[in-house]
PDB file of N, CA and C in Angstrom:
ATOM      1  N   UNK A   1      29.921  -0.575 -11.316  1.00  0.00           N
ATOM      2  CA  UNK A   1      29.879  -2.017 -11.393  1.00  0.00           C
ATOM      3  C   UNK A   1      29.012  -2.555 -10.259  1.00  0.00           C
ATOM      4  N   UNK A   2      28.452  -3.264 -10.856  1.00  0.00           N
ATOM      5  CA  UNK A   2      27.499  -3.868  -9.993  1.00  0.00           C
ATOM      6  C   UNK A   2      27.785  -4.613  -8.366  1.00  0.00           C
ATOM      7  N   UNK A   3      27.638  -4.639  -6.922  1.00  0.00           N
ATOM      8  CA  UNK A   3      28.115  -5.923  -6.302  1.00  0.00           C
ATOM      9  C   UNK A   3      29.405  -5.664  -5.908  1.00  0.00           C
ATOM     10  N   UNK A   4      30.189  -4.073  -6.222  1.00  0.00           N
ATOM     11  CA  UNK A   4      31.699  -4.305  -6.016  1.00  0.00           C
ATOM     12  C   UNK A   4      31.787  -3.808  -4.777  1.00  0.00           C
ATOM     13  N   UNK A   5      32.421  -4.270  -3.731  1.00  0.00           N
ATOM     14  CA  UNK A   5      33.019  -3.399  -2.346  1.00  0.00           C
ATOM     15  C   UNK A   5      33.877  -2.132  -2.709  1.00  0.00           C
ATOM     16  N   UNK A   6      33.047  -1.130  -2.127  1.00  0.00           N
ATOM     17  CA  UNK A   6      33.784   0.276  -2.434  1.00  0.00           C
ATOM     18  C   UNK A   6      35.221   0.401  -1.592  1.00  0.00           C
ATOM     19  N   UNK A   7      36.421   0.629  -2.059  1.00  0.00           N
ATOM     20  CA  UNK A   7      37.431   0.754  -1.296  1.00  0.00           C
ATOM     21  C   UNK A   7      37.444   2.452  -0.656  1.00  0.00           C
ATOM     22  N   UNK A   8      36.633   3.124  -0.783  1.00  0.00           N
ATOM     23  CA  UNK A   8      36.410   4.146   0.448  1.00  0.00           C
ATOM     24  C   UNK A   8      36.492   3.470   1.545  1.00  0.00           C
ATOM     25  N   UNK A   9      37.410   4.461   2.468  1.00  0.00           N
ATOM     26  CA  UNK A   9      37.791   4.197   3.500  1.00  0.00           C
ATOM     27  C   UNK A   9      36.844   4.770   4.418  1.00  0.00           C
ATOM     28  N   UNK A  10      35.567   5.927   4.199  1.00  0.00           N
ATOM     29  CA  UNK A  10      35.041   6.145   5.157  1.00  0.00           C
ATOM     30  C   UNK A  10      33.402   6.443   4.513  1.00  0.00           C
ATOM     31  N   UNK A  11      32.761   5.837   5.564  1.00  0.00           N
ATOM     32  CA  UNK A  11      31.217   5.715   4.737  1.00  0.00           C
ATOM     33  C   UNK A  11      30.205   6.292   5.901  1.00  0.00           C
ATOM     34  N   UNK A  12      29.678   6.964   5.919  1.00  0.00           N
ATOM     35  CA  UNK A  12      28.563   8.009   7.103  1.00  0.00           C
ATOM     36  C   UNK A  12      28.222   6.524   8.078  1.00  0.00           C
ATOM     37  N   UNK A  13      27.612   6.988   8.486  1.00  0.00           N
ATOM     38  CA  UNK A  13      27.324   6.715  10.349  1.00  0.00           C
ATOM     39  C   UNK A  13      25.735   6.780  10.331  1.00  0.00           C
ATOM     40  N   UNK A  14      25.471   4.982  10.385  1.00  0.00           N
ATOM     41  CA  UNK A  14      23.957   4.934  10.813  1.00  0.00           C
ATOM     42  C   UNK A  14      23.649   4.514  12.026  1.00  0.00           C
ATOM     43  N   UNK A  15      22.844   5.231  12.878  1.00  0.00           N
ATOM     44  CA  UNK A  15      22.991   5.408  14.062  1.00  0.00           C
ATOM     45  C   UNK A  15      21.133   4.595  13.940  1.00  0.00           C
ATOM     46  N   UNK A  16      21.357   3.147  14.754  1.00  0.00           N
ATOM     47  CA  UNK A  16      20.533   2.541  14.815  1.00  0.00           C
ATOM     48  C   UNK A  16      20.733   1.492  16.051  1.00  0.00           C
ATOM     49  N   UNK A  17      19.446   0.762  16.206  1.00  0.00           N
ATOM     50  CA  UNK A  17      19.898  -0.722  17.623  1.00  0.00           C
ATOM     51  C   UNK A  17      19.836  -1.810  16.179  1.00  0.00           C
ATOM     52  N   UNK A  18      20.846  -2.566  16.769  1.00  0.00           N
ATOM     53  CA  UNK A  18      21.383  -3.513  15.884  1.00  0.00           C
ATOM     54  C   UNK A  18      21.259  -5.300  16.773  1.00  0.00           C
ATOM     55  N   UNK A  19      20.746  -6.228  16.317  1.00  0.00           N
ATOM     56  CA  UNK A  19      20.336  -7.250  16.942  1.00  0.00           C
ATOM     57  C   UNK A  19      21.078  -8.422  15.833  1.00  0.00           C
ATOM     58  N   UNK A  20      21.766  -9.165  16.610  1.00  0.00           N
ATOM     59  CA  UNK A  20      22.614 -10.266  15.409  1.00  0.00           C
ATOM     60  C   UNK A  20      22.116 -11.815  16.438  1.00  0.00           C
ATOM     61  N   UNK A  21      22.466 -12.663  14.829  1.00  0.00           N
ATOM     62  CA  UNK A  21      23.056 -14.168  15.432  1.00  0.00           C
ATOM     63  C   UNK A  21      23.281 -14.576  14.402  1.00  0.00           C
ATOM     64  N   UNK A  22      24.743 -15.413  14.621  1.00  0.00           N
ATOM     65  CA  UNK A  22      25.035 -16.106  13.835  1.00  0.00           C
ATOM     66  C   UNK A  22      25.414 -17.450  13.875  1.00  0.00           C
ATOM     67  N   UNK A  23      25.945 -17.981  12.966  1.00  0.00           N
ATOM     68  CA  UNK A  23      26.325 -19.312  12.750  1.00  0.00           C
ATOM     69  C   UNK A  23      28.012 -19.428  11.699  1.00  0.00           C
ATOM     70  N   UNK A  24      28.227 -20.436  11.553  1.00  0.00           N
ATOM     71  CA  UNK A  24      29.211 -20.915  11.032  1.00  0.00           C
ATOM     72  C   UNK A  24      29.440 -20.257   9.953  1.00  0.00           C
ATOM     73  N   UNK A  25      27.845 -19.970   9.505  1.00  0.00           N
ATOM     74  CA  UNK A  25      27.498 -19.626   8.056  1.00  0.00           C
ATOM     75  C   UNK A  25      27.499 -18.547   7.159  1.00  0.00           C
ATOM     76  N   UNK A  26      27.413 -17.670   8.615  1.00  0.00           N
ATOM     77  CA  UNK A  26      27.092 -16.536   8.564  1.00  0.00           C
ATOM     78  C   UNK A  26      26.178 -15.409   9.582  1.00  0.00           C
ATOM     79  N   UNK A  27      25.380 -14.945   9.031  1.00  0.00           N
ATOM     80  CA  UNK A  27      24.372 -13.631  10.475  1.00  0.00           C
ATOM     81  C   UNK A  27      23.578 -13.434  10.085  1.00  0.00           C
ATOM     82  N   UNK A  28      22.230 -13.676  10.340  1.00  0.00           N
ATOM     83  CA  UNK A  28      20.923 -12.589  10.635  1.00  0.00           C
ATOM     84  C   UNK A  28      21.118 -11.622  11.373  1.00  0.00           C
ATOM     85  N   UNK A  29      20.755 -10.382  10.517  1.00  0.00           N
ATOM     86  CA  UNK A  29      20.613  -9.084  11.998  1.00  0.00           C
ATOM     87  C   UNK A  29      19.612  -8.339  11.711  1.00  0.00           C
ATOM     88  N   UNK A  30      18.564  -7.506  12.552  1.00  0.00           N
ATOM     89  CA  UNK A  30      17.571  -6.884  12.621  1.00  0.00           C
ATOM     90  C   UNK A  30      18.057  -5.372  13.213  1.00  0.00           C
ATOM     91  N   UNK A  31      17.843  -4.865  12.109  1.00  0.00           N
ATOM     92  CA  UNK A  31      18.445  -3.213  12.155  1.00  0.00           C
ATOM     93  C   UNK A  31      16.712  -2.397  12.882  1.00  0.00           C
ATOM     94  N   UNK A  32      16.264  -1.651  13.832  1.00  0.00           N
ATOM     95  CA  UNK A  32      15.532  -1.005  14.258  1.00  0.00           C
ATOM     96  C   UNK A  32      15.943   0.567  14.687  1.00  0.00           C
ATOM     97  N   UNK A  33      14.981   1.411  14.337  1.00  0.00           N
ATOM     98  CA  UNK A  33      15.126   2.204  15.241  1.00  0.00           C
ATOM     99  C   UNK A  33      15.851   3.315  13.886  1.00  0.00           C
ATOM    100  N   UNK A  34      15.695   3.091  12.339  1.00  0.00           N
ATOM    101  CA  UNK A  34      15.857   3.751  11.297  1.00  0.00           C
ATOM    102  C   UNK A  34      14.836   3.193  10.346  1.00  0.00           C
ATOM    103  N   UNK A  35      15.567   4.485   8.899  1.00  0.00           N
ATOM    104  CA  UNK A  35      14.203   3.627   8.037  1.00  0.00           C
ATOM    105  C   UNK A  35      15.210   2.659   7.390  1.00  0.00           C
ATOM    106  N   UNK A  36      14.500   1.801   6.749  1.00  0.00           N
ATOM    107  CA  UNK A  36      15.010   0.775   5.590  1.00  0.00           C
ATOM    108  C   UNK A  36      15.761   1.822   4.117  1.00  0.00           C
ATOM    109  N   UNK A  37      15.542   2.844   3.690  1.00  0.00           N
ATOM    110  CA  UNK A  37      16.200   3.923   2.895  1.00  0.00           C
ATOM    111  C   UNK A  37      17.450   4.090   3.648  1.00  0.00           C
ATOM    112  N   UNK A  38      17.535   4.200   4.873  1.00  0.00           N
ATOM    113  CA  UNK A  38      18.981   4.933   5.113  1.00  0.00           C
ATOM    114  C   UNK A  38      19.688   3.746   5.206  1.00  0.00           C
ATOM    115  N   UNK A  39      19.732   2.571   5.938  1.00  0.00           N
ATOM    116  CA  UNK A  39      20.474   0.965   5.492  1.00  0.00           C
ATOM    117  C   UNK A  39      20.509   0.762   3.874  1.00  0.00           C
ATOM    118  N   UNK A  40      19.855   0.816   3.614  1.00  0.00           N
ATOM    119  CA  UNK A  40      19.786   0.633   1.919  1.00  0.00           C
ATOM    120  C   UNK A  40      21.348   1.721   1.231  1.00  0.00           C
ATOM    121  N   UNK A  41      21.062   2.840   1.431  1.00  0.00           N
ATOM    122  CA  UNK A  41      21.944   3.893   1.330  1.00  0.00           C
ATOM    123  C   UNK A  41      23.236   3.329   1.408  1.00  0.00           C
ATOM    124  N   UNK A  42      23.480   2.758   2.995  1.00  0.00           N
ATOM    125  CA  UNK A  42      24.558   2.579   4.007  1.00  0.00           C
ATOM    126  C   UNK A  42      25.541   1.592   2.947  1.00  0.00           C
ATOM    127  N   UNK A  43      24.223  -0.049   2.743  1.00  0.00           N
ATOM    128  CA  UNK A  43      24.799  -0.954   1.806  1.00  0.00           C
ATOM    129  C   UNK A  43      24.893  -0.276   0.901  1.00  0.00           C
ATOM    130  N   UNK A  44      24.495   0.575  -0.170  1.00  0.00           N
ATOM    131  CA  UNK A  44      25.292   0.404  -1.385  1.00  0.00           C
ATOM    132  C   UNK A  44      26.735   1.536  -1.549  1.00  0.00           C
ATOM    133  N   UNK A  45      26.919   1.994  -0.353  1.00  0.00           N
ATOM    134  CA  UNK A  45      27.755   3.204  -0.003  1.00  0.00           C
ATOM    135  C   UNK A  45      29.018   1.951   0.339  1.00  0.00           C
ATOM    136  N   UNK A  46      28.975   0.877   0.623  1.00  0.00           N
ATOM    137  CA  UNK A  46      29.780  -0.353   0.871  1.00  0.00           C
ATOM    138  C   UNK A  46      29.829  -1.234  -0.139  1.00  0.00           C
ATOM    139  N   UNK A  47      28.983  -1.160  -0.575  1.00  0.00           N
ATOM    140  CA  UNK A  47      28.977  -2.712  -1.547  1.00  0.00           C
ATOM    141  C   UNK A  47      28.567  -2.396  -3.182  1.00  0.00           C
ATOM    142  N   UNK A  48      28.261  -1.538  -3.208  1.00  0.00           N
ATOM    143  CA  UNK A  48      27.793  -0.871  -4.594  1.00  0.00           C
ATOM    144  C   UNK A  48      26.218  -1.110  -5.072  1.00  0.00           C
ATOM    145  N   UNK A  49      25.816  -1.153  -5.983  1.00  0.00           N
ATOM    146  CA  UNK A  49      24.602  -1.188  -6.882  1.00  0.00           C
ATOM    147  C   UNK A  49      24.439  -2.844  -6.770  1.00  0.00           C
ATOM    148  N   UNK A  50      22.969  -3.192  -5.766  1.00  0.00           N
ATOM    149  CA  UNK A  50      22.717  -4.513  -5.574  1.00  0.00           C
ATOM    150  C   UNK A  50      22.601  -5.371  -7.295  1.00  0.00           C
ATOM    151  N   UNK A  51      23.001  -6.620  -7.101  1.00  0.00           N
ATOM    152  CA  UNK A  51      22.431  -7.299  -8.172  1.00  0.00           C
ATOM    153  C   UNK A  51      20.839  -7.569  -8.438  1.00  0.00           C
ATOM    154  N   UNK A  52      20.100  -7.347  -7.410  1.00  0.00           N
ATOM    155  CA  UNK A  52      18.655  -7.440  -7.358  1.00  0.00           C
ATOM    156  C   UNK A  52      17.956  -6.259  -6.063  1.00  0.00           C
ATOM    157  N   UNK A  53      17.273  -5.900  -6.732  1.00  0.00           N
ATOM    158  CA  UNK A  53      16.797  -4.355  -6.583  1.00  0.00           C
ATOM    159  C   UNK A  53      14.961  -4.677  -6.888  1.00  0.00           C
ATOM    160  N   UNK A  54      14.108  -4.905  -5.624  1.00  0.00           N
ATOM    161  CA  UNK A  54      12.516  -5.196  -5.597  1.00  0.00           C
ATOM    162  C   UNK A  54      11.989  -3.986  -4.959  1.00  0.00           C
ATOM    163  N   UNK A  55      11.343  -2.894  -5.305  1.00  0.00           N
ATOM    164  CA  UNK A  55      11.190  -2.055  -4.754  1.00  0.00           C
ATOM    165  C   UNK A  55       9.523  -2.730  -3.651  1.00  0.00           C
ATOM    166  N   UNK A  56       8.890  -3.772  -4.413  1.00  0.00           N
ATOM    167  CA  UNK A  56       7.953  -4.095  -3.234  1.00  0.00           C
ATOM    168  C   UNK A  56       7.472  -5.958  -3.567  1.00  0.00           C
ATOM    169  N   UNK A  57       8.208  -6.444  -2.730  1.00  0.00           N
ATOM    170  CA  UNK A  57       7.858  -7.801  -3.096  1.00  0.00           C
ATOM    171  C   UNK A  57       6.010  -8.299  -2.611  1.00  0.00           C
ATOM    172  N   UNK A  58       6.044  -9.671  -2.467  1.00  0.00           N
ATOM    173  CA  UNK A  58       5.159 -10.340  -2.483  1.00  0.00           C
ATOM    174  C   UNK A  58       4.287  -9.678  -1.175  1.00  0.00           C
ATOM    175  N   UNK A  59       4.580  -9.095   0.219  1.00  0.00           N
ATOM    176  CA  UNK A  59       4.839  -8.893   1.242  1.00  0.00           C
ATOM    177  C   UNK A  59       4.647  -7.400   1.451  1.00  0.00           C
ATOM    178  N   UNK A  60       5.015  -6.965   0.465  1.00  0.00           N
ATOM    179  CA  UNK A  60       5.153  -5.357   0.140  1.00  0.00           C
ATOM    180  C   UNK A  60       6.311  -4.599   0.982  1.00  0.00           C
ATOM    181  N   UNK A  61       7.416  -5.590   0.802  1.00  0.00           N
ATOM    182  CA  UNK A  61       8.607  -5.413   1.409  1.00  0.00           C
ATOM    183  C   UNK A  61       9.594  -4.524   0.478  1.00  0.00           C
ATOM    184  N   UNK A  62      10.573  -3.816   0.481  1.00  0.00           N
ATOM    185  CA  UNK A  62      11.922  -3.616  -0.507  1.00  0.00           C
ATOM    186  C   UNK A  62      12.270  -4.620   0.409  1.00  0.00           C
ATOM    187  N   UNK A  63      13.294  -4.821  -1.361  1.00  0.00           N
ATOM    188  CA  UNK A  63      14.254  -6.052  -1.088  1.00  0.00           C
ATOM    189  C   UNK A  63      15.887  -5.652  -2.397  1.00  0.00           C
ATOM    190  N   UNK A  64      16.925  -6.163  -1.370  1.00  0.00           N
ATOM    191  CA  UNK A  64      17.803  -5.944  -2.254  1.00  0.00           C
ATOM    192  C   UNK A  64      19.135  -7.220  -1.727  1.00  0.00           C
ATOM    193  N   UNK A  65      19.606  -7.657  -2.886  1.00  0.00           N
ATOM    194  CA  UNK A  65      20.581  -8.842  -2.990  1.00  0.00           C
ATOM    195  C   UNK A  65      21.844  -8.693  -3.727  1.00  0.00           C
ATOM    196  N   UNK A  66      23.153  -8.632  -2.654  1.00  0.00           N
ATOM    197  CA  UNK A  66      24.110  -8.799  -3.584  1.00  0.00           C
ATOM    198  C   UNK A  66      24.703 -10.132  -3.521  1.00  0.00           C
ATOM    199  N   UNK A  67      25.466 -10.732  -5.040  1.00  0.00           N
ATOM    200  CA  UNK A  67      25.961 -11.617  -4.811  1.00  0.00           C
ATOM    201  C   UNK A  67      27.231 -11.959  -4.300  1.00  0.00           C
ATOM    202  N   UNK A  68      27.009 -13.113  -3.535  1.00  0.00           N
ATOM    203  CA  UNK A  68      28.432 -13.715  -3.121  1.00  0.00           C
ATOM    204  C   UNK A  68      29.782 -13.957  -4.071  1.00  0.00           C
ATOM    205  N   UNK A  69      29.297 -14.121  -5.448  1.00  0.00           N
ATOM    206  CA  UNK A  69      30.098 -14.064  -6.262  1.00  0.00           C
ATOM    207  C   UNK A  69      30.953 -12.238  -6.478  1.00  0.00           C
ATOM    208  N   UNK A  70      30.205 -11.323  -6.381  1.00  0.00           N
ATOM    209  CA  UNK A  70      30.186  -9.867  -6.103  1.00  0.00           C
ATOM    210  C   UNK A  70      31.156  -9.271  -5.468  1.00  0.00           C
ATOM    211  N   UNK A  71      30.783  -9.563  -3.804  1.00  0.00           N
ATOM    212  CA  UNK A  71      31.187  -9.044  -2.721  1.00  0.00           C
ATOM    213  C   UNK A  71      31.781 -10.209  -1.736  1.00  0.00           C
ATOM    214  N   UNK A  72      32.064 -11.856  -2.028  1.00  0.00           N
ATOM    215  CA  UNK A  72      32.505 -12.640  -1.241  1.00  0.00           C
ATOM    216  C   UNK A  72      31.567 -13.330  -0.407  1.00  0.00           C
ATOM    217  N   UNK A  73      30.557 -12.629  -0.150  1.00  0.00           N
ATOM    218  CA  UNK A  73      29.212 -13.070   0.880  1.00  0.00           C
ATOM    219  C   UNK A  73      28.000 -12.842  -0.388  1.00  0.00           C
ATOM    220  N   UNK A  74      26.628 -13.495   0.071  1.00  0.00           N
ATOM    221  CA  UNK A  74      25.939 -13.435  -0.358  1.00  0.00           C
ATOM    222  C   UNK A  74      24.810 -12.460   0.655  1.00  0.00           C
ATOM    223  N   UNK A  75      24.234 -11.031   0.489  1.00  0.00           N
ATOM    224  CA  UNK A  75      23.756 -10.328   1.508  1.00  0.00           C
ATOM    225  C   UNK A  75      22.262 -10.273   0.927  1.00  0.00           C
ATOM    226  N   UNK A  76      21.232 -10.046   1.684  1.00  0.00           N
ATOM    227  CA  UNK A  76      19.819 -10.259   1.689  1.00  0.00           C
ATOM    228  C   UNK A  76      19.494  -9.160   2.483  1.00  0.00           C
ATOM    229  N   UNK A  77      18.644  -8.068   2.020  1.00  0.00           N
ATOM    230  CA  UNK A  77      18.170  -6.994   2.667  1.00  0.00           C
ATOM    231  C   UNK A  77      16.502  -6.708   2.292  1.00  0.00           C
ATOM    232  N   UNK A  78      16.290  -6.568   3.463  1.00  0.00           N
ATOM    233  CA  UNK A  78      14.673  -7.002   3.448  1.00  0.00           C
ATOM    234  C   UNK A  78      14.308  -5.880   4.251  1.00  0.00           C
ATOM    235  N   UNK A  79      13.265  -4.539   3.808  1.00  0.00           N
ATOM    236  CA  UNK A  79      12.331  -3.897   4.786  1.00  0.00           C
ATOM    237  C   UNK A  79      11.614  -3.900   5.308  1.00  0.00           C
ATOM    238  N   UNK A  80      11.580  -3.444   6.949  1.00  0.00           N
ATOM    239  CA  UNK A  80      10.510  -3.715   7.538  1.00  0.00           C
ATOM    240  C   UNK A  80      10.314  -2.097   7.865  1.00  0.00           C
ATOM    241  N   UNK A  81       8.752  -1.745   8.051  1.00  0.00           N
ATOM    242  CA  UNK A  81       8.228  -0.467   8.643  1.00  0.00           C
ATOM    243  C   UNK A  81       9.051   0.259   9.381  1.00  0.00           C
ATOM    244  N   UNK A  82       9.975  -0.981  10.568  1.00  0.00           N
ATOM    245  CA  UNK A  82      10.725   0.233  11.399  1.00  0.00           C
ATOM    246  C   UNK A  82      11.534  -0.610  11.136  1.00  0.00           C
ATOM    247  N   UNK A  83      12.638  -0.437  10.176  1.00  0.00           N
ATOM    248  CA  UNK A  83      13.998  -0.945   9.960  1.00  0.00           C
ATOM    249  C   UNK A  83      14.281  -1.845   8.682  1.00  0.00           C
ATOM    250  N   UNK A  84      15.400  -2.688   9.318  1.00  0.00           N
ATOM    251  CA  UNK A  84      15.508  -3.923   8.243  1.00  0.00           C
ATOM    252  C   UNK A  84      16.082  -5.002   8.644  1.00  0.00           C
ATOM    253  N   UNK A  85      15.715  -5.916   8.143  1.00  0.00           N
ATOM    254  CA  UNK A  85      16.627  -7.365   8.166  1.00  0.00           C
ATOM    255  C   UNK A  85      17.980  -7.987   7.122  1.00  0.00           C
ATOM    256  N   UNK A  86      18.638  -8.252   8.000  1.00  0.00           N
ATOM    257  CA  UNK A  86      19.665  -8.134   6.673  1.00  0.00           C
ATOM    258  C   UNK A  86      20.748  -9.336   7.138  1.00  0.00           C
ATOM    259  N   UNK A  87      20.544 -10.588   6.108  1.00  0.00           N
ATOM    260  CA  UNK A  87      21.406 -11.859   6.054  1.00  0.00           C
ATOM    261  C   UNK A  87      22.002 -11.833   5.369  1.00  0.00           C
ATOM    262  N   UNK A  88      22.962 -12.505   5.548  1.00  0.00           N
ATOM    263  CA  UNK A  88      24.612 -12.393   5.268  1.00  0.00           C
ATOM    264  C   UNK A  88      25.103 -14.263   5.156  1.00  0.00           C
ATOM    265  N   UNK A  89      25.161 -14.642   3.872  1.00  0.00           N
ATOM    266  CA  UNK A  89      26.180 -15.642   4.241  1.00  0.00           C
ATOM    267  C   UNK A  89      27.081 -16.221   3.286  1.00  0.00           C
ATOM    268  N   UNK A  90      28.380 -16.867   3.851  1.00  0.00           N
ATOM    269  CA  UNK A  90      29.270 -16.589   3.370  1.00  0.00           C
ATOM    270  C   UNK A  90      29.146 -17.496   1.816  1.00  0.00           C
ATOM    271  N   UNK A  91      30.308 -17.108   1.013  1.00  0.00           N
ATOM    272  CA  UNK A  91      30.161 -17.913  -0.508  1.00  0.00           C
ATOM    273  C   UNK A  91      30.937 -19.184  -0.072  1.00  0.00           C
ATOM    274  N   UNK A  92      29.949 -20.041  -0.829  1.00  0.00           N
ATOM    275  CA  UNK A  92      30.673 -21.477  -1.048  1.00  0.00           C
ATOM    276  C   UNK A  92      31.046 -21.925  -1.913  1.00  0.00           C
ATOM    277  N   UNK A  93      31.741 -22.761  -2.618  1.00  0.00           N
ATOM    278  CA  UNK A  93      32.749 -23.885  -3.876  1.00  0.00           C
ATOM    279  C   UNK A  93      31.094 -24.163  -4.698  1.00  0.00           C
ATOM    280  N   UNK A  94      30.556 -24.547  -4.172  1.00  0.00           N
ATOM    281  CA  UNK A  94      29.163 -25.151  -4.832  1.00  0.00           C
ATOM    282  C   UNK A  94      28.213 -25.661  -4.029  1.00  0.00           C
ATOM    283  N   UNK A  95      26.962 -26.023  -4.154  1.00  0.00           N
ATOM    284  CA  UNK A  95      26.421 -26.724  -3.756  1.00  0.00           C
ATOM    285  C   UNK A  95      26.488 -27.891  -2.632  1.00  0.00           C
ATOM    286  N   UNK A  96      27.237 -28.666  -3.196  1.00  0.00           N
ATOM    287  CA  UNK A  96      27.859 -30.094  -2.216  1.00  0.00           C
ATOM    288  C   UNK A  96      28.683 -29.511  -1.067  1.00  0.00           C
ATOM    289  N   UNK A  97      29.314 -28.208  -0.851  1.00  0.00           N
ATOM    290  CA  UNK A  97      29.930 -27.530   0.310  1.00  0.00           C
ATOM    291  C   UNK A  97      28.764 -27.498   0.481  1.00  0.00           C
ATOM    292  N   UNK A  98      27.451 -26.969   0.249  1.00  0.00           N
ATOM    293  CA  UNK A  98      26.595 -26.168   1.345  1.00  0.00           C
ATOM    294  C   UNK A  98      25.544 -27.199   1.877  1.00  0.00           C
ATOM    295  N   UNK A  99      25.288 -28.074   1.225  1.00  0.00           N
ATOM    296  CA  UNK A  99      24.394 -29.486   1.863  1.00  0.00           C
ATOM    297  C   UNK A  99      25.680 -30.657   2.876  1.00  0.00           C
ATOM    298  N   UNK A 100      26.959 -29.855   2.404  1.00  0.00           N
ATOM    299  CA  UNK A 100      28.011 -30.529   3.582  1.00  0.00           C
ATOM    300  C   UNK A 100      28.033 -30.340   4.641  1.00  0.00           C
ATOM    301  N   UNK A 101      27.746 -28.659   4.937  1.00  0.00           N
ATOM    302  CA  UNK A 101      27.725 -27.792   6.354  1.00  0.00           C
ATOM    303  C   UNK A 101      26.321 -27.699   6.858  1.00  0.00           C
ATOM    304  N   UNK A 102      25.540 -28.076   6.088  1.00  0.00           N
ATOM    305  CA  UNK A 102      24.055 -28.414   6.967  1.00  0.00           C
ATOM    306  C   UNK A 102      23.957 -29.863   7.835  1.00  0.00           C
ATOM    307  N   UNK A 103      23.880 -29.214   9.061  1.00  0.00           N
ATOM    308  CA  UNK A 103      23.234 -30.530   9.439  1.00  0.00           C
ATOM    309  C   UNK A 103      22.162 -30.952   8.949  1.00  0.00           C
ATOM    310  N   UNK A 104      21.957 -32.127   9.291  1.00  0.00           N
ATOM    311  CA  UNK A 104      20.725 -33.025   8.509  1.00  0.00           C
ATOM    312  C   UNK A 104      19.944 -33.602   9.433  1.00  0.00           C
ATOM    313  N   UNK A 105      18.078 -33.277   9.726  1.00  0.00           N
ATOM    314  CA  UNK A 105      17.869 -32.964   8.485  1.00  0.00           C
ATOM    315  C   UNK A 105      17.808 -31.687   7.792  1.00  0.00           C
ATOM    316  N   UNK A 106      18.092 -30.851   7.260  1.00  0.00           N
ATOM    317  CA  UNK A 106      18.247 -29.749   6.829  1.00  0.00           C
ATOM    318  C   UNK A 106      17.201 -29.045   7.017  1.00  0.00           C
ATOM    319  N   UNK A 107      16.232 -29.158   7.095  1.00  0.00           N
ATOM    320  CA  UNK A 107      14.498 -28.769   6.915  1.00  0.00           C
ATOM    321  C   UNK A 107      14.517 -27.892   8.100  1.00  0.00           C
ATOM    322  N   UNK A 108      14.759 -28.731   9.287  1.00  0.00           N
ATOM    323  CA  UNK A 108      14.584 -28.240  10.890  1.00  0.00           C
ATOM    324  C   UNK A 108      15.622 -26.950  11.374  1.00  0.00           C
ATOM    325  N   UNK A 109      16.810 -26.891  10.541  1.00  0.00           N
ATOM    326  CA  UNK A 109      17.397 -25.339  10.353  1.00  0.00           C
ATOM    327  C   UNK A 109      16.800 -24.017  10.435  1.00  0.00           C
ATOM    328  N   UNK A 110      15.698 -24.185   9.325  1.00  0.00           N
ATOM    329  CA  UNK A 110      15.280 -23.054   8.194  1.00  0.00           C
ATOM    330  C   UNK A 110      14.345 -22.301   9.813  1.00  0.00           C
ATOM    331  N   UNK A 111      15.120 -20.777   9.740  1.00  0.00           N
ATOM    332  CA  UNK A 111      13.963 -20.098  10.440  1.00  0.00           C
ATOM    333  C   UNK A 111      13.606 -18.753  10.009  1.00  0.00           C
ATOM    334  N   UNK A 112      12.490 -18.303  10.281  1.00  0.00           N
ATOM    335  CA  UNK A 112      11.612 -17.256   9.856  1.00  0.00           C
ATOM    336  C   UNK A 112      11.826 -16.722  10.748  1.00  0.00           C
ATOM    337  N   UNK A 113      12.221 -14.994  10.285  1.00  0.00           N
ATOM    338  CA  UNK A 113      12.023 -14.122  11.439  1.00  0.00           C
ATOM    339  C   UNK A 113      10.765 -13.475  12.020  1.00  0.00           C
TER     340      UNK A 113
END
């Protein structure tokens, strides 16, 4: 099943430097110091078979997305050469929750890693 949290209790050991920040909302974190295959691995050894699976986007990135509806969070996994990026945020009621918890103006939020 697609998106499901594996109830295994024990999942291998990726031995990487791990860089976070978060918010209310949730976390950006920048995984270095592995490849993007063995995180990839890691998530679906946790979370199962992404709902969206890009083996090379616009960027010539892999990319993989599970949904919040899925797994409770909505997760974003993005490769980079040496590692990955990987956002996390949490599920909301709808829409009107998530333009509730933005400050405004919303625009000046949005950041690029």
């Amino acid at each position: 099943m697609a998106g499901t949290r594996r109830r295994t209790p024990h999942f291998g050991k990726l031995d990487a430097k791990w860089k976070f920040e978060r918010d209310k909302n949730g976390f950006q974190a920048s995984v270095s110091g592995t490849s993007f295959a063995a995180v990839d691995t890691f998530m679906q050894q946790a979370f199962g078979k992404p709902k969206v699976s890009i083996d090379m986007n616009l960027n010539g990135q892999p990319q993989r997305v599970w949904a919040a509806l899925d797994v409770g969070v909505a997760i974003h996994l993005i490769g980079r050469p040496d590692g990955a990026d990987i956002i996390c945020i949490r599920g909301m009621r709808d829409m009107g929750e998530m333009f509730d918890e933005m400050d405004k103006p919303w625009w000046k939020k949005i950041r690029i890693w």
